[in-house]
Protein backbone atom coordinates (compact mmCIF):
# COMPACT_ATOMS: atom_id res chain seq x y z
CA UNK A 1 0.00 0.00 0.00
CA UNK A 2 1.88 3.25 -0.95
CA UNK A 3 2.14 6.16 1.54
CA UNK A 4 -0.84 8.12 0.07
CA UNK A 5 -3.25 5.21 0.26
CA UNK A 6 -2.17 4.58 3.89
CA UNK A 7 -2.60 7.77 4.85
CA UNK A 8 -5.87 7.95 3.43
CA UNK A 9 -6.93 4.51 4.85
CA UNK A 10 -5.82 5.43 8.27
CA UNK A 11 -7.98 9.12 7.55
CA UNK A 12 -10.61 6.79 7.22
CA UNK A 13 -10.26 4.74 9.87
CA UNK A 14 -9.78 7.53 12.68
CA UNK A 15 -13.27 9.08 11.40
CA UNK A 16 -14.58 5.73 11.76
CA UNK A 17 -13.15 5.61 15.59
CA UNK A 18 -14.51 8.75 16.50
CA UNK A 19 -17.84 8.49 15.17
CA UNK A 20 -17.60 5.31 18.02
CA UNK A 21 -16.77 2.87 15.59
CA UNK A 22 -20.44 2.89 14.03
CA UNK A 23 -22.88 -0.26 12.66
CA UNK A 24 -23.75 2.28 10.17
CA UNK A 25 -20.56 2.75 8.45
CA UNK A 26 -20.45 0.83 5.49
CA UNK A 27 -16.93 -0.28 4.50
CA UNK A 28 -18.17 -1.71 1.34
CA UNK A 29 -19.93 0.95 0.23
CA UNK A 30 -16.05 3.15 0.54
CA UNK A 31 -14.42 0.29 -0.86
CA UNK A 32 -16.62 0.25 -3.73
CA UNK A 33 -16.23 3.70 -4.23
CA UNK A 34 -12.83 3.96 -4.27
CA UNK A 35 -12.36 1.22 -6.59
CA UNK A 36 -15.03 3.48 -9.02
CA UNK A 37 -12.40 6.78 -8.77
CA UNK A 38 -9.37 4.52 -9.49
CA UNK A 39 -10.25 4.69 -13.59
CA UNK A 40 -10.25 8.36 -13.15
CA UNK A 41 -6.55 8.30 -14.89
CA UNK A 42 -7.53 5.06 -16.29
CA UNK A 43 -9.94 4.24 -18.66
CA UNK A 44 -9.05 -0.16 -18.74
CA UNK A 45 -7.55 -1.38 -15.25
CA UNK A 46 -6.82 -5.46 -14.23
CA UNK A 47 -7.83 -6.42 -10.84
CA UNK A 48 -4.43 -6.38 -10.27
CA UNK A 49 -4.04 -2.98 -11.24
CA UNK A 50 -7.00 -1.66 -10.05
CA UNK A 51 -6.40 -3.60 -6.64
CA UNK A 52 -2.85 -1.04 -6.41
CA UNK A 53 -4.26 2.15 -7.23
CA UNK A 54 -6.77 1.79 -4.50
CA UNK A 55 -4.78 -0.33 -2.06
CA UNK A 56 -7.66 -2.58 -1.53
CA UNK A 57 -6.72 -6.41 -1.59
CA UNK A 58 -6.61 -8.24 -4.79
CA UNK A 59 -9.97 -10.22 -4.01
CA UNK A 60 -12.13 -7.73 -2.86
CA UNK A 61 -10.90 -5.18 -5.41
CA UNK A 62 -12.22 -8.77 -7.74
CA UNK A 63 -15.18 -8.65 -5.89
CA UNK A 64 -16.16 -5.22 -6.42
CA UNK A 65 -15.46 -5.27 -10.09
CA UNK A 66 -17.51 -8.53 -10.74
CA UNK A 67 -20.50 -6.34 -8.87
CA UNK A 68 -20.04 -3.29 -10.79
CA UNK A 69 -20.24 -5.35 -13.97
CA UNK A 70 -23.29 -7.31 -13.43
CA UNK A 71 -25.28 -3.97 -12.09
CA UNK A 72 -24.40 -2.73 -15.63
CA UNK A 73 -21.51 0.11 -14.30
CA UNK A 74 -18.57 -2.03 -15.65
CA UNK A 75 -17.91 -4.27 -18.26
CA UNK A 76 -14.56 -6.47 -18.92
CA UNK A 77 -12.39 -7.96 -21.89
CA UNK A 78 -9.51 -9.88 -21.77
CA UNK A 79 -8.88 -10.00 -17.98
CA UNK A 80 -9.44 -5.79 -18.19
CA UNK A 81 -12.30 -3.50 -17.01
CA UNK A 82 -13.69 -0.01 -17.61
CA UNK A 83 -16.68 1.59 -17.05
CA UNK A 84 -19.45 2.26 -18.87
CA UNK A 85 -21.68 4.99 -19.41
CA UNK A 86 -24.38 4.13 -16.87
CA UNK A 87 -21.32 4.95 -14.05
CA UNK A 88 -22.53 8.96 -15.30
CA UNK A 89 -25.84 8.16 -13.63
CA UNK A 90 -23.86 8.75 -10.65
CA UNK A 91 -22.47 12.42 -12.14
CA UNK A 92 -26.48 13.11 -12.74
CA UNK A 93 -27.41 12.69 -9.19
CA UNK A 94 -24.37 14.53 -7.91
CA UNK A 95 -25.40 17.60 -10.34
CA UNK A 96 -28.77 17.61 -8.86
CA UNK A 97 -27.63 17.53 -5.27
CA UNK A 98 -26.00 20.43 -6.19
CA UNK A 99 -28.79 22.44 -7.20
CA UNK A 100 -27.30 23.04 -11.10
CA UNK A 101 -31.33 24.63 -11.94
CA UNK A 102 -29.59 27.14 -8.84
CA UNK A 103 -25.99 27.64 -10.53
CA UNK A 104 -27.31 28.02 -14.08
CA UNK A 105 -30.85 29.66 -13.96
CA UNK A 106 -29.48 33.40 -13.11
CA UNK A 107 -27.13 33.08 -16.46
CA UNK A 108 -29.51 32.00 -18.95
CA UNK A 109 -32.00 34.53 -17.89
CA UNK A 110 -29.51 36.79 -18.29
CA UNK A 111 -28.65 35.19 -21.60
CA UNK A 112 -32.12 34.97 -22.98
CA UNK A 113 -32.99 38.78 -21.69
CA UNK A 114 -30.02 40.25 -23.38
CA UNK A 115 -30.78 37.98 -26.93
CA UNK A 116 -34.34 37.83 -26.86
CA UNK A 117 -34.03 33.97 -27.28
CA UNK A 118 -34.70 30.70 -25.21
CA UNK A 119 -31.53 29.35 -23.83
CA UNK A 120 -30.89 25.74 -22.15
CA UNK A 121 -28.10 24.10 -20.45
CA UNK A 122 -27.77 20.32 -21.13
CA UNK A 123 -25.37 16.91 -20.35
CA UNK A 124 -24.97 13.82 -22.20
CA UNK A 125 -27.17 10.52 -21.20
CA UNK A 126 -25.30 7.67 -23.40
CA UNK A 127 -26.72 9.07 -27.07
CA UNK A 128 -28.69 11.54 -25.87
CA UNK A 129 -28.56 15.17 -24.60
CA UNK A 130 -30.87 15.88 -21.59
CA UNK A 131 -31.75 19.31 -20.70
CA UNK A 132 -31.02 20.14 -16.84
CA UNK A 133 -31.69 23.70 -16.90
CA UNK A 134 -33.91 26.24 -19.08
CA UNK A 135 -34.62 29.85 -20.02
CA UNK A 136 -37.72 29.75 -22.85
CA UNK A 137 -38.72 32.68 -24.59
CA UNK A 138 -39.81 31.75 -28.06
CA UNK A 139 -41.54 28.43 -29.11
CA UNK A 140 -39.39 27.87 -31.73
CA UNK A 141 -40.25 24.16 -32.44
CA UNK A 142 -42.85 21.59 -33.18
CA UNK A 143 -42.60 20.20 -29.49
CA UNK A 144 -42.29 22.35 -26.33
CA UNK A 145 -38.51 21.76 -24.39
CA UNK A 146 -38.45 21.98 -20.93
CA UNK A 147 -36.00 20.60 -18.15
CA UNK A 148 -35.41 16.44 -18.67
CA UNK A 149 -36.01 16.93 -22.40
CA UNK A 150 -33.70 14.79 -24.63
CA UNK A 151 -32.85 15.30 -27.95
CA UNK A 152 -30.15 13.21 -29.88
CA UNK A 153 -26.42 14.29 -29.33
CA UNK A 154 -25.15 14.19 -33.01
CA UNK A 155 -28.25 16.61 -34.22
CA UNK A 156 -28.32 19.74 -31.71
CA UNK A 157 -26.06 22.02 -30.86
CA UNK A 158 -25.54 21.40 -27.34
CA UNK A 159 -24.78 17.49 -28.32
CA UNK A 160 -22.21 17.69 -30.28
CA UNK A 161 -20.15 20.04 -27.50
CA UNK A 162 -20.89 17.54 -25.08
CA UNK A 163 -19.80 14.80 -28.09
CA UNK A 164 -16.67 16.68 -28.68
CA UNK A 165 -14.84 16.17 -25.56
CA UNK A 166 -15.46 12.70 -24.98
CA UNK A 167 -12.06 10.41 -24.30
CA UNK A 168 -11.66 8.82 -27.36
CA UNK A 169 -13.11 5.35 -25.65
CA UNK A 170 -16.20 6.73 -24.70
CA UNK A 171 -17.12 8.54 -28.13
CA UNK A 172 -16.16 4.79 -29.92
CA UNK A 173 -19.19 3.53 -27.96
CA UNK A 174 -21.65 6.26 -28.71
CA UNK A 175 -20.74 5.44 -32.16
CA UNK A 176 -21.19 1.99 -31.38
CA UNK A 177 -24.66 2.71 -29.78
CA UNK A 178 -26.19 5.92 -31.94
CA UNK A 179 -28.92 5.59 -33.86
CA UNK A 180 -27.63 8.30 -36.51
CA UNK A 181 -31.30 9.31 -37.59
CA UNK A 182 -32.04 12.04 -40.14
CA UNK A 183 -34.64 14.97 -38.63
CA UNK A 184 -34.53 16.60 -41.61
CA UNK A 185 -32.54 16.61 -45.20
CA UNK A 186 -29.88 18.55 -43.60
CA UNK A 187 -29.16 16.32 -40.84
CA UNK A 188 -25.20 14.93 -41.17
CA UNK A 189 -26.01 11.56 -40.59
CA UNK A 190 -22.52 9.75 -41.74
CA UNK A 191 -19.93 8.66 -38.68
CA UNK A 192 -17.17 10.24 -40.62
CA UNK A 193 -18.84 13.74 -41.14
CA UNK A 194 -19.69 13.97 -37.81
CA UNK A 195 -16.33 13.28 -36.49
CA UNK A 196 -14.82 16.38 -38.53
CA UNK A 197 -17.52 18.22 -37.51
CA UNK A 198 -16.58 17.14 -33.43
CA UNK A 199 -13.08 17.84 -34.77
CA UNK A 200 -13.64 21.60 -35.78
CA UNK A 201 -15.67 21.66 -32.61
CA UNK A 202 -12.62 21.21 -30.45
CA UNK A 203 -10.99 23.49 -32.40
CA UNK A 204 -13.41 26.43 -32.20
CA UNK A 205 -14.81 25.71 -28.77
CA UNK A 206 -18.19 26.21 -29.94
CA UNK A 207 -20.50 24.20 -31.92
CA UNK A 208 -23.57 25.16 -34.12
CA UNK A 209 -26.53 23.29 -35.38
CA UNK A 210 -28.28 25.07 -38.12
CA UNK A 211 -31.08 22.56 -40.13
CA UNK A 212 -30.20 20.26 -38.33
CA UNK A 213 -33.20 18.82 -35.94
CA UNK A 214 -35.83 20.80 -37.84
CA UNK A 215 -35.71 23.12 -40.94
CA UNK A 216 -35.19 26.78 -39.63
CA UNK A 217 -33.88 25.68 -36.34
CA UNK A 218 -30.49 27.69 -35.76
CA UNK A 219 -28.33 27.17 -32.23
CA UNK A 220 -25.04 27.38 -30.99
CA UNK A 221 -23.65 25.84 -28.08
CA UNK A 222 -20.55 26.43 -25.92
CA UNK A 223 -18.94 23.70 -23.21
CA UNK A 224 -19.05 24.05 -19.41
CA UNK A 225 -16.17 22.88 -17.86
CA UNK A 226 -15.92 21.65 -13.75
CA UNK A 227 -13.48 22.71 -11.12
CA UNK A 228 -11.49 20.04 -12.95
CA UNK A 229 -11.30 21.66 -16.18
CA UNK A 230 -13.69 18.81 -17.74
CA UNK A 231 -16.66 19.32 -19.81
CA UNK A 232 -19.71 18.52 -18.29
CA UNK A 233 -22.35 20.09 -19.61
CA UNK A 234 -23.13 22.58 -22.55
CA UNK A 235 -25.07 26.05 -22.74
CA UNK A 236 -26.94 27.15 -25.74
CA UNK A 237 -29.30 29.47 -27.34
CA UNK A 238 -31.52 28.75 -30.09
CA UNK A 239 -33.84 31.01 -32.46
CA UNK A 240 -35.58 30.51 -36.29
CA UNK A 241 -33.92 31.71 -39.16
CA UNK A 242 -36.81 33.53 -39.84
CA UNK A 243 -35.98 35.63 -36.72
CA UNK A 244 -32.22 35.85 -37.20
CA UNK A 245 -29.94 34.62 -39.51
CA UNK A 246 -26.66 33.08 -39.43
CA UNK A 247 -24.25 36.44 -39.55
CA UNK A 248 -26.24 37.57 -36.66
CA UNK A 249 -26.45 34.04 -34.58
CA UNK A 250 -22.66 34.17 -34.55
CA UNK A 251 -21.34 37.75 -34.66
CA UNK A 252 -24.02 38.72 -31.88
CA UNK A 253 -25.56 35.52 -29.90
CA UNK A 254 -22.22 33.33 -30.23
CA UNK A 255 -19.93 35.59 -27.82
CA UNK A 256 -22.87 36.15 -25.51
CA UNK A 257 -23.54 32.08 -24.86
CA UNK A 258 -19.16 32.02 -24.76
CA UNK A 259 -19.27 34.68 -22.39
CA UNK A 260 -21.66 32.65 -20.25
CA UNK A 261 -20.51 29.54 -20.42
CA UNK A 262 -17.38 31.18 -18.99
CA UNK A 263 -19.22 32.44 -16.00
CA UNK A 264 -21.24 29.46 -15.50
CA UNK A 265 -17.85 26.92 -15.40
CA UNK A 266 -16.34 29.57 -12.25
CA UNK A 267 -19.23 29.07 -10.50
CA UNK A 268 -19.35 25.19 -11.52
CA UNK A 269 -17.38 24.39 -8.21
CA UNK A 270 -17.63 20.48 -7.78
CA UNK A 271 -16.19 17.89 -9.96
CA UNK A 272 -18.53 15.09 -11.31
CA UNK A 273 -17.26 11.58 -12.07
CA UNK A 274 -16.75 11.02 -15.70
């Protein structure tokens, strides 16, 4: 067990001795936990190797990851594990503890006052976005949005920010899992189109969806990042062509939804597992 992992077991184990030593404590549940933050650097561990970086013996580090994997949070190949996307469920209920509708709802008022325009903040659910936080102003589709609305990730804005910044692992599987569906005859429906699109996206830091989930639909999107640095979410604004068109989306709305995205991410002061 290395120095850090003893100091942190023995941090555990004097909390445990002055709560009284406690029925209620459940060492599992830590183990299990800590075995979950060891693929933070790591996105395929062994037991063996998994069983080091948390300091936990080889068989219940086994243990753990044979549980994870039949409740659906792990899978393995070849003797190696990683996680899989349903492990984010636990990111989901983290954001909500933390009151995100609280965090974002001052800056996309602001952000739809100053722009006239609905604006949303979203995450990624496997192949979908799910909207977590909402400003509307304008119907400006078919079907009303509203917080836990999900659209699909490679058609809207707000998708393919969240899409852009996936490890490399994680955005093989959505391509493994995606139903690439056309919404309309603009839609960008081919794998290889949509990674150079994800491409520029990392480039620019902003993405923009324009015909793309329904004819006249125009949004950009830019990335919110945690106290981390890692993108966990995505702001956007959205309007109809027939309101605004594409010079003024991006020379006037885009550095507005930049700007708070910015302000959003300072104030995003918790990390969420990934």
């Amino acid at each position: 067990m290395s120095n850090k992992n003893l100091e942190n077991y023995n941090s555990n184990e004097n909390s445990k001795q002055k709560s009284g030593n406690s029925g209620d404590y459940l060492k599992t549940l830590e183990r299990g936990l800590e075995v979950i933050k060891s693929f933070n650097n790591s996105p395929h561990l062994t037991i063996s190797e998994a069983s080091k970086l948390t300091g936990l013996p080889r068989p219940v580090t086994r243990r753990v990851l044979i549980t994870l994997e039949k409740l659906g949070y792990a899978k393995s190949q070849d003797g190696r594990f990683s996680l899989t996307p349903k492990i984010l469920s636990l990111g989901y209920s983290y954001i909500s503890s933390q009151n995100i509708w609280e965090i974002a709802t001052p800056y996309l008022e602001k952000l739809s006052e100053n722009i006239q325009e609905s604006s949303s903040l979203a995450t990624l659910d496997d192949t979908e976005v799910v909207y977590v936080a909402r400003v509307p102003v304008n119907k400006i589709m078919k079907h009303s949005l509203g917080v836990g609305t999900r659209l699909p990730a490679h058609a809207s804005s707000v998708g393919k920010v969240l899409l852009a910044y996936l490890p490399s692992d994680k955005l093989e599987h959505y391509f493994q899992e995606a139903e690439l569906h056309a919404y309309t005859e603009k839609t960008i429906t081919s794998e290889e189109k949509i990674r150079e699109d994800l491409k520029e996206v990392r480039e620019k830091g902003w993405a923009l969806s324009h015909n793309q989930l329904e004819m006249g639909l125009v949004s950009v999107a830019a990335p919110i990042r945690d106290i981390r640095g890692e993108v966990v979410a995505a702001v956007n604004c959205a309007t109809h062509s027939g309101r605004s068109d594409i010079d003024k989306v991006l020379n006037e709305y885009l550095p507005l939804v930049l700007e708070i995205a910015e302000q959003i991410s300072r104030n995003f002061d918790f990390e969420v597992i990934q």
